[in-house]
C-alpha atoms as a PDB file:
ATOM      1  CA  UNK A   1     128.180 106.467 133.980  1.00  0.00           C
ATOM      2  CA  UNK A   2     128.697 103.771 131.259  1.00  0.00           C
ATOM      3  CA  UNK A   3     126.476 103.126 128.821  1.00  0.00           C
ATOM      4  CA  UNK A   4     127.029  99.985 127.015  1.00  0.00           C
ATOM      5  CA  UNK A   5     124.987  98.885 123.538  1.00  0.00           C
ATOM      6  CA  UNK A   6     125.128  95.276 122.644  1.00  0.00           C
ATOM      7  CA  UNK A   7     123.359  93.792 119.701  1.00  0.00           C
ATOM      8  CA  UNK A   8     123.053  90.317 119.590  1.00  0.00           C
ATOM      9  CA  UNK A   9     120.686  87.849 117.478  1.00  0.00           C
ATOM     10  CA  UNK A  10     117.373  87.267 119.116  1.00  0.00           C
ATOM     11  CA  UNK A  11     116.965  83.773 120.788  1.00  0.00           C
ATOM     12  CA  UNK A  12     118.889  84.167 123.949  1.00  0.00           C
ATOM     13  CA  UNK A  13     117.344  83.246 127.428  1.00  0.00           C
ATOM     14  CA  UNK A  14     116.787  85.514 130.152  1.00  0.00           C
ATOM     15  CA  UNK A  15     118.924  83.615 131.955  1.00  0.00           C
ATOM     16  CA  UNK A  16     121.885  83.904 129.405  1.00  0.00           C
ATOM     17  CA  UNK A  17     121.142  87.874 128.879  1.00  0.00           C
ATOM     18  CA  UNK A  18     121.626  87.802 132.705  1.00  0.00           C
ATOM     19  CA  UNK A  19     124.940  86.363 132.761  1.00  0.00           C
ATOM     20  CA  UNK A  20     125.879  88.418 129.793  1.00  0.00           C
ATOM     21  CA  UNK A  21     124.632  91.618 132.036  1.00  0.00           C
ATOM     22  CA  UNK A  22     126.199  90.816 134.765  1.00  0.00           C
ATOM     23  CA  UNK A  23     129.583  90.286 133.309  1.00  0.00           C
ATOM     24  CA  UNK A  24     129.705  93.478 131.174  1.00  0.00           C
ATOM     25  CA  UNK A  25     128.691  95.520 134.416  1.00  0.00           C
ATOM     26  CA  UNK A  26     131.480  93.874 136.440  1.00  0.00           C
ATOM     27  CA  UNK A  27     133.935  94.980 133.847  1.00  0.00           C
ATOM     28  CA  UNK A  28     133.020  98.319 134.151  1.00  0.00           C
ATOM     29  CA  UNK A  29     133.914  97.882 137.803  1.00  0.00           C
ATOM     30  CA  UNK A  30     137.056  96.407 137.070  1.00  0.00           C
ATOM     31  CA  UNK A  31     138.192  98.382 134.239  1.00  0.00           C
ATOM     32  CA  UNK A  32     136.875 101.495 135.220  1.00  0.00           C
ATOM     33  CA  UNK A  33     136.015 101.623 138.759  1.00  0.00           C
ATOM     34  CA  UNK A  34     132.663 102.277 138.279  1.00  0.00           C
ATOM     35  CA  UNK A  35     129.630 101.547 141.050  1.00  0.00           C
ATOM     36  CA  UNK A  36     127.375  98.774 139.584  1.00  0.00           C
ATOM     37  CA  UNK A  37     124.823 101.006 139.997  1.00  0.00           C
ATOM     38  CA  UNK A  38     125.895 103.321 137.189  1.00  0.00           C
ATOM     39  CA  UNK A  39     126.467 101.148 134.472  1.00  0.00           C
ATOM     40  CA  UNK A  40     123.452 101.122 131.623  1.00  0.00           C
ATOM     41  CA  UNK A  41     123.649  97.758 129.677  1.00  0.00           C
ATOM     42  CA  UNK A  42     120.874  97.813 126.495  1.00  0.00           C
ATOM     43  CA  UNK A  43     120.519  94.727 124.665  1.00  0.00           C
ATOM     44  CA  UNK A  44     119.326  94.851 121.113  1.00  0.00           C
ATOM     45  CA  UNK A  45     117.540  91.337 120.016  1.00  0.00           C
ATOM     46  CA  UNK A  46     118.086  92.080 116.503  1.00  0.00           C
ATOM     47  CA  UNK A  47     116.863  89.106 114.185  1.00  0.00           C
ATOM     48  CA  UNK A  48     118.984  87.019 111.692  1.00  0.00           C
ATOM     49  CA  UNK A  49     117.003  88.682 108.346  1.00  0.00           C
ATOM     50  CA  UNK A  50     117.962  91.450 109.376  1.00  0.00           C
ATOM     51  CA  UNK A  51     121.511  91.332 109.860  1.00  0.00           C
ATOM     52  CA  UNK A  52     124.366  90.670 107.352  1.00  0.00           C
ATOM     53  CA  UNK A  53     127.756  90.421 107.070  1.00  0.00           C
ATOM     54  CA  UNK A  54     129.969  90.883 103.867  1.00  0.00           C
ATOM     55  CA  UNK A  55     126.835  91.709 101.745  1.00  0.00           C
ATOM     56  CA  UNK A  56     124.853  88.474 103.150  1.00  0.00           C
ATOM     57  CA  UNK A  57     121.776  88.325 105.380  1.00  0.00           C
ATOM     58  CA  UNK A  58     122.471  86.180 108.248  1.00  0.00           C
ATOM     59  CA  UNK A  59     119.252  84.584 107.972  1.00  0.00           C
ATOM     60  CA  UNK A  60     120.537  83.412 104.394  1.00  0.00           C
ATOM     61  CA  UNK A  61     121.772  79.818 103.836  1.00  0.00           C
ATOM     62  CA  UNK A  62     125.287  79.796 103.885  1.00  0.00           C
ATOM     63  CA  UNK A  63     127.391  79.460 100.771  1.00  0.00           C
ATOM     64  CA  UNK A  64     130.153  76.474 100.196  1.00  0.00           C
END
């Protein structure tokens, strides 16, 4: 039974987060003959402040 983690910025639709589920579990399938029914996909809204890349906050103007 997969269990897949995906933290994304907050701000996505229900209907996007959907999609995005449904895609994930069918690879699963695909890639590792799983049933549907056994595939866990959590989605983590994180937001932007609290987030960073290379030292920066996401949430931060960025730099030129």
């Amino acid at each position: 039974m997969p269990t897949i983690r995906v933290d994304l910025f907050e701000g996505r639709t229900p209907e996007q987060k959907k999609n995005l589920v449904k895609g994930i579990t069918q690879a699963c399938v695909d890639a590792l003959g799983s049933k549907p029914e056994n595939v866990d996909v959590i989605l983590n809204d994180v937001k932007r402040s609290d987030w960073a890349t290379g030292g920066e906050l996401h949430s931060e103007p960025k730099k030129s």
